[in-house]
N, C-alpha and C. Protein backbone atom coordinates (compact mmCIF):
# COMPACT_ATOMS: atom_id res chain seq x y z
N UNK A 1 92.71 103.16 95.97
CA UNK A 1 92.89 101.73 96.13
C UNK A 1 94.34 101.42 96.50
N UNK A 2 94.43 100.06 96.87
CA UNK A 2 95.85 99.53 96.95
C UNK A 2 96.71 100.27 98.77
N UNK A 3 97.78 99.73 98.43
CA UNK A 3 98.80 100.89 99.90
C UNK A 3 99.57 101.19 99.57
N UNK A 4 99.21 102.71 99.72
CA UNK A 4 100.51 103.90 99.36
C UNK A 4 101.59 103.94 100.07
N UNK A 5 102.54 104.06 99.79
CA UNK A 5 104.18 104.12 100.84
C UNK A 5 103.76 105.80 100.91
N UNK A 6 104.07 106.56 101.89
CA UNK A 6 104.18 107.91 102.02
C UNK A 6 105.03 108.17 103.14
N UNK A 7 106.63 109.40 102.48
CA UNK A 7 107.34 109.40 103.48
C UNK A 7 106.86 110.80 103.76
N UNK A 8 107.27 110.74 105.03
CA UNK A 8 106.75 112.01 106.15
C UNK A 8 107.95 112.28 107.21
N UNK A 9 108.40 113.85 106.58
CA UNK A 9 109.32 114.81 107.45
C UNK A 9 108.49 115.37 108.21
N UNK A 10 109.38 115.22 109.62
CA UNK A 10 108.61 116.14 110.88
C UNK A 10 108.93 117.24 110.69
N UNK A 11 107.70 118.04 111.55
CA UNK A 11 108.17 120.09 110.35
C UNK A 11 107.90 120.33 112.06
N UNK A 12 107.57 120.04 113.47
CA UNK A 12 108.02 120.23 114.69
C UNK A 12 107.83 119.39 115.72
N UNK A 13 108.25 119.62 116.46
CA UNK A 13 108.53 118.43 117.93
C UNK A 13 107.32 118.44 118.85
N UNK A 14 106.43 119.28 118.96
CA UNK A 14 105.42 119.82 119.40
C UNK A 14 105.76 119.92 121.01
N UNK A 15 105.02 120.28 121.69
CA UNK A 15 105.40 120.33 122.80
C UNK A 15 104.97 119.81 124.27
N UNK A 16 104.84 119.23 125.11
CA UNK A 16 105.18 118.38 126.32
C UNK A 16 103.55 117.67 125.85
N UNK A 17 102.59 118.47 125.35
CA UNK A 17 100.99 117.83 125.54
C UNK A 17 100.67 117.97 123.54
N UNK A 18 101.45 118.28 123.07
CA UNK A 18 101.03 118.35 121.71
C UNK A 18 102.33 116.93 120.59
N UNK A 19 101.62 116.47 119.89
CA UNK A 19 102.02 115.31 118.94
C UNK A 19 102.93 116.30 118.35
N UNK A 20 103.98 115.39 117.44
CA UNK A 20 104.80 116.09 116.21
C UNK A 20 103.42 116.29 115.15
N UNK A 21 104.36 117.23 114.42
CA UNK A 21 103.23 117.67 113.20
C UNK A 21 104.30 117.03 112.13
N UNK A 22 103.49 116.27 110.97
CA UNK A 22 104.56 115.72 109.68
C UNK A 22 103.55 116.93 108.46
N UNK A 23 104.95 116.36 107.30
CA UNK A 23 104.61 116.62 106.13
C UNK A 23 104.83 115.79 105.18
N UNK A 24 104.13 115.27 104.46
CA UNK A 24 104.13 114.27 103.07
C UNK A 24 105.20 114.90 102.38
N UNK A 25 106.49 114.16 102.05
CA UNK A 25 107.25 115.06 100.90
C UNK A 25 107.57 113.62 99.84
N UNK A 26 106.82 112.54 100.03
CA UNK A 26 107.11 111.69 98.83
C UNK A 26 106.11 110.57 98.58
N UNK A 27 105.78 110.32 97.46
CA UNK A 27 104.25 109.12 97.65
C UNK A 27 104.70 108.35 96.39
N UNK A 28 104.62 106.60 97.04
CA UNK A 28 104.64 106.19 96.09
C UNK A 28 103.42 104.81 96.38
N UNK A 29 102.38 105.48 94.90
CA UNK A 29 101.26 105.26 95.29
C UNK A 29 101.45 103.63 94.74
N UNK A 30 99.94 102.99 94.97
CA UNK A 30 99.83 101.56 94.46
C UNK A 30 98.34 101.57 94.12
N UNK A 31 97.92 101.98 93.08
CA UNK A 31 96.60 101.78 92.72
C UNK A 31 96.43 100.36 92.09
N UNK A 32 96.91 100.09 91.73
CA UNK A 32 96.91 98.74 91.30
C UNK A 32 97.19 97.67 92.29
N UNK A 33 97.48 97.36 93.67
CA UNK A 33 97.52 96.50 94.61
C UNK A 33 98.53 96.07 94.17
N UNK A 34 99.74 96.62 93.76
CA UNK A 34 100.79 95.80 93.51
C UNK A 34 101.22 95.06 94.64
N UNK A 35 101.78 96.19 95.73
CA UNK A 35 102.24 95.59 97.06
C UNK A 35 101.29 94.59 97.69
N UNK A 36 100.38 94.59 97.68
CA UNK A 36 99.36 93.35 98.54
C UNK A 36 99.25 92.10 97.59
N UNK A 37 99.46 92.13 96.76
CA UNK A 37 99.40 91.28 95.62
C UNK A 37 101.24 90.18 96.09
N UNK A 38 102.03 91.09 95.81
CA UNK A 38 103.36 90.20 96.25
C UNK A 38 103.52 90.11 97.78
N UNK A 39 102.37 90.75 98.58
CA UNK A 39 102.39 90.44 100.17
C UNK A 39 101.77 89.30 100.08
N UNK A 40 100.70 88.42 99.45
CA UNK A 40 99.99 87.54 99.73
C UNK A 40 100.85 86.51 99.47
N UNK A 41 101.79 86.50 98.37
CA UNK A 41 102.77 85.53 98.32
C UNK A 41 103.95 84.92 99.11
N UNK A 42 104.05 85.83 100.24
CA UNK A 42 104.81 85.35 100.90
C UNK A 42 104.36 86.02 102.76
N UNK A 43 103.32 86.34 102.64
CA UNK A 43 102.66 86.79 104.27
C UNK A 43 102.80 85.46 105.45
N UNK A 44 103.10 85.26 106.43
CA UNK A 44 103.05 84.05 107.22
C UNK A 44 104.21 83.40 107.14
N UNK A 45 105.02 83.59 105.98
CA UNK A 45 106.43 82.50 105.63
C UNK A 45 107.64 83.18 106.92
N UNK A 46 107.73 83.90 107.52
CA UNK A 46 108.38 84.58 108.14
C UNK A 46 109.52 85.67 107.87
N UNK A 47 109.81 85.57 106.34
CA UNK A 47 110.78 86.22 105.80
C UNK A 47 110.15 87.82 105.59
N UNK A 48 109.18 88.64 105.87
CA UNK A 48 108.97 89.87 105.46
C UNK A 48 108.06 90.32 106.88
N UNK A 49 108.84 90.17 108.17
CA UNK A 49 108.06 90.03 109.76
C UNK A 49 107.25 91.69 109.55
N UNK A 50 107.71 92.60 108.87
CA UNK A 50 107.46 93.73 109.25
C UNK A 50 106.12 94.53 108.17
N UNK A 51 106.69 93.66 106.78
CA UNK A 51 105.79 94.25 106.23
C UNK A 51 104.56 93.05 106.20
N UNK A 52 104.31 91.74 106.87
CA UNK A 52 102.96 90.87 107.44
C UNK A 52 102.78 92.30 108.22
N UNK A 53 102.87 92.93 108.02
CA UNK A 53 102.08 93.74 109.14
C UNK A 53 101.19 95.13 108.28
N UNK A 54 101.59 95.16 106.93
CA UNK A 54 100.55 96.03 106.60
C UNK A 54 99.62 95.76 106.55
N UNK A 55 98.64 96.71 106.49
CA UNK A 55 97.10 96.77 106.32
C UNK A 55 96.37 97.61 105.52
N UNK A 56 95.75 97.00 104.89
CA UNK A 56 94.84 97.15 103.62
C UNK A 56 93.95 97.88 103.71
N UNK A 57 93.76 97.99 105.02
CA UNK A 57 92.35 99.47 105.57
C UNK A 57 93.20 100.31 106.96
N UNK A 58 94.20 99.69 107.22
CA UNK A 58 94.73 100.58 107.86
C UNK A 58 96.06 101.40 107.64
N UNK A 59 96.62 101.63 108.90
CA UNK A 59 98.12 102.76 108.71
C UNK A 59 99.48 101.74 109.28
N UNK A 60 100.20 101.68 108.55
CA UNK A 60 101.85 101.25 109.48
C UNK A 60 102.73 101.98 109.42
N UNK A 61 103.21 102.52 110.53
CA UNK A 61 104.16 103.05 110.49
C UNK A 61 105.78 102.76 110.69
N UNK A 62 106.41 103.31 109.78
CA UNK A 62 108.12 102.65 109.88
C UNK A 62 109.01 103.43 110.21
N UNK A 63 109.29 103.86 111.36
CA UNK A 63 110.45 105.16 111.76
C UNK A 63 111.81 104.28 110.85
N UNK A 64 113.14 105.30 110.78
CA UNK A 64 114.09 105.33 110.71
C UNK A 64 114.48 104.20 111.24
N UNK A 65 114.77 104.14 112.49
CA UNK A 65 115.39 102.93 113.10
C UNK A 65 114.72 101.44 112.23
N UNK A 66 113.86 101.70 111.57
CA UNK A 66 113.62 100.08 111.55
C UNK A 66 113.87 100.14 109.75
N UNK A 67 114.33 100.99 108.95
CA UNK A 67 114.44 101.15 107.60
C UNK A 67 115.46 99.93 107.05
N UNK A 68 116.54 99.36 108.10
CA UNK A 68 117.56 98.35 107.42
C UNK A 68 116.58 97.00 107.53
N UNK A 69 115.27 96.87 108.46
CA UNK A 69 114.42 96.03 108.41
C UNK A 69 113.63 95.86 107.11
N UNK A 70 113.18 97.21 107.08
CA UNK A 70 112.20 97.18 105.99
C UNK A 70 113.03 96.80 104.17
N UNK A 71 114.01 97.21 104.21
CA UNK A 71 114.65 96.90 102.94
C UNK A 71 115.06 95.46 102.83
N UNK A 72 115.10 95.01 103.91
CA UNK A 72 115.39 93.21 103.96
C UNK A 72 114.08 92.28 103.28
N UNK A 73 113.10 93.26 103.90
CA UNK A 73 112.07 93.03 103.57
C UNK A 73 111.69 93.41 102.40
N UNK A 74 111.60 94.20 101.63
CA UNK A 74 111.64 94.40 99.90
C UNK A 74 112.84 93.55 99.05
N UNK A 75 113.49 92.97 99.39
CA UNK A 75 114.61 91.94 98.93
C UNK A 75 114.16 90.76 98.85
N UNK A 76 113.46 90.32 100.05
CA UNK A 76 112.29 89.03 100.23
C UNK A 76 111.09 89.12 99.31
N UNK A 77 110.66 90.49 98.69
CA UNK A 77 109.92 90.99 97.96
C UNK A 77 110.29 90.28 96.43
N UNK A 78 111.30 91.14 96.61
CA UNK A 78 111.93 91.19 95.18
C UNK A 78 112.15 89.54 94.32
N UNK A 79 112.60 88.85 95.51
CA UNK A 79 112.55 87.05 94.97
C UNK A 79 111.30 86.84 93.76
N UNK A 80 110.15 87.07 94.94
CA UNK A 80 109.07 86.70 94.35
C UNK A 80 108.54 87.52 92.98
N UNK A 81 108.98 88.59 92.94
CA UNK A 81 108.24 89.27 91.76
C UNK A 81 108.54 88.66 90.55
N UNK A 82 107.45 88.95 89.35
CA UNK A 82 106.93 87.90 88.50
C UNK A 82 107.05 89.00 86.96
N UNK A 83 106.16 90.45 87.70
CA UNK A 83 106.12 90.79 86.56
C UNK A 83 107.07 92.37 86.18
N UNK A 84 107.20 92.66 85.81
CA UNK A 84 108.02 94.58 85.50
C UNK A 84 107.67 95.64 86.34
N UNK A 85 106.35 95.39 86.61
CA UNK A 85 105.51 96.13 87.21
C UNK A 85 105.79 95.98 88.52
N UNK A 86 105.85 94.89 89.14
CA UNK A 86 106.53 94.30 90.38
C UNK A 86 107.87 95.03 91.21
N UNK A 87 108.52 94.04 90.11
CA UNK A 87 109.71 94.68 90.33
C UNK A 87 110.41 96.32 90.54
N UNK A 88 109.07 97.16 89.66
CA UNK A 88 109.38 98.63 89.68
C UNK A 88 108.91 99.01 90.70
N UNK A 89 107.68 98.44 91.71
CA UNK A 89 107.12 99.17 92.67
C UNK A 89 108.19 98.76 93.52
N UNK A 90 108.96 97.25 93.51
CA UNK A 90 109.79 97.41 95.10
C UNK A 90 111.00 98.36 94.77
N UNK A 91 111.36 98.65 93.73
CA UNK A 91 112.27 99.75 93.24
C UNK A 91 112.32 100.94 94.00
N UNK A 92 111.34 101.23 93.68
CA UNK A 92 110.49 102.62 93.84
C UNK A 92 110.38 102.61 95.61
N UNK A 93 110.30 101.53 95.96
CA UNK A 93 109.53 101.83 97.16
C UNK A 93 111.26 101.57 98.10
N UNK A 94 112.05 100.43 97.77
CA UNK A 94 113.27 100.69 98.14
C UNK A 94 114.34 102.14 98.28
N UNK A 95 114.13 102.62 96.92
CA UNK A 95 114.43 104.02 97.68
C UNK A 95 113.91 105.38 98.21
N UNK A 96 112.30 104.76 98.42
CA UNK A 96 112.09 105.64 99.54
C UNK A 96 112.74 105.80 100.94
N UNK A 97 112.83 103.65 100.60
CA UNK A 97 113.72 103.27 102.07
C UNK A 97 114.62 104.33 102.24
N UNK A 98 115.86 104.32 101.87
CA UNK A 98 116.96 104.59 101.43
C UNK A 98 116.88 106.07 101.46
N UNK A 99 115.87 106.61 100.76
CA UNK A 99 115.70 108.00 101.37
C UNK A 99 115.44 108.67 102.88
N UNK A 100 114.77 107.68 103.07
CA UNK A 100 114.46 107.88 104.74
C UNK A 100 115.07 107.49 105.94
N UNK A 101 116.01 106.46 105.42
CA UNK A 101 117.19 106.05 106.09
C UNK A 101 118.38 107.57 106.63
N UNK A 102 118.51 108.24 105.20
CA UNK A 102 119.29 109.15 105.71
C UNK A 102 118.99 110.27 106.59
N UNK A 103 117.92 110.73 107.14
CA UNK A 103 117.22 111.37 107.74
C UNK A 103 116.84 110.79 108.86
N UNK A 104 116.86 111.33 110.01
CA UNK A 104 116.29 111.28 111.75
C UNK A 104 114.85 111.73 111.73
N UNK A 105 114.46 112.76 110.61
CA UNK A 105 113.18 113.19 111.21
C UNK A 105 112.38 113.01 110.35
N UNK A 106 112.03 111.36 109.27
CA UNK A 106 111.52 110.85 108.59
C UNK A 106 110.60 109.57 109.26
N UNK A 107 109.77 109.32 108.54
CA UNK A 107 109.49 107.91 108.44
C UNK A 107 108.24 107.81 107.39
N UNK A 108 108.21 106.38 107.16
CA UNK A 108 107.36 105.82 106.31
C UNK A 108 106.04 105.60 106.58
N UNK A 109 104.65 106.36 106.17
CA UNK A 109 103.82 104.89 106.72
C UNK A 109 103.07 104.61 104.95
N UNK A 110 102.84 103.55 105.35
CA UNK A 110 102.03 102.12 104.64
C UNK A 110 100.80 102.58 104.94
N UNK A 111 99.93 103.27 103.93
CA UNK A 111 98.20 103.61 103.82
C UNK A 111 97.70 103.43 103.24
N UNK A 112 96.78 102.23 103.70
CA UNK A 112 95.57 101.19 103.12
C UNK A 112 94.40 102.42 103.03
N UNK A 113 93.62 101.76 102.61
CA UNK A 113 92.35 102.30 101.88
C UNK A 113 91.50 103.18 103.31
């Protein structure tokens, strides 16, 4: 249930007709719908452009380049949170940011059900 943050190191570049290959090296799960729960509170307002874009049955993906986006966007998060629980998932999920920020051959995706 819920959408898992999962960061993913590229393990090769593949080659001219083949995709990169990733590896999961961090999950921070949401069985409880935390994240969709404080997405509904503020989806449409314009302040979180990137994460209106997860999906609840689908995949988003967040390369590197867009990580100083996405943490703007857990800050816009963070206003709204209400309860401990809240607050710990954008925690948690902020320094995945932050983890993946430092790395070129990372990124995030957002996996709905």
């Amino acid at each position: 249930m819920g959408v898992d943050a999962v960061l993913y190191r590229q393990i090769s570049a593949g080659g001219s007709r083949r995709r990169p290959a990733y590896v999961s090296i961090e999950v921070v799960a949401d069985p409880q719908d935390v994240l969709l729960g404080l997405l509904a509170r503020v989806r449409g307002g314009g302040r979180t452009p990137l994460l209106d874009r997860v999906d609840p049955l689908g995949e988003l993906s967040v390369d590197t380049d867009r990580m100083s986006q996405l943490l703007a966007d857990l800050r816009c998060l963070a206003e709204v949170a209400r309860a401990p629980a809240e607050a710990d998932h954008i925690r948690r999920l902020a320094r995945l940011a932050r983890r993946c920020a430092e790395r070129r051959d990372t990124e995030i995706r957002f996996e709905g059900d």
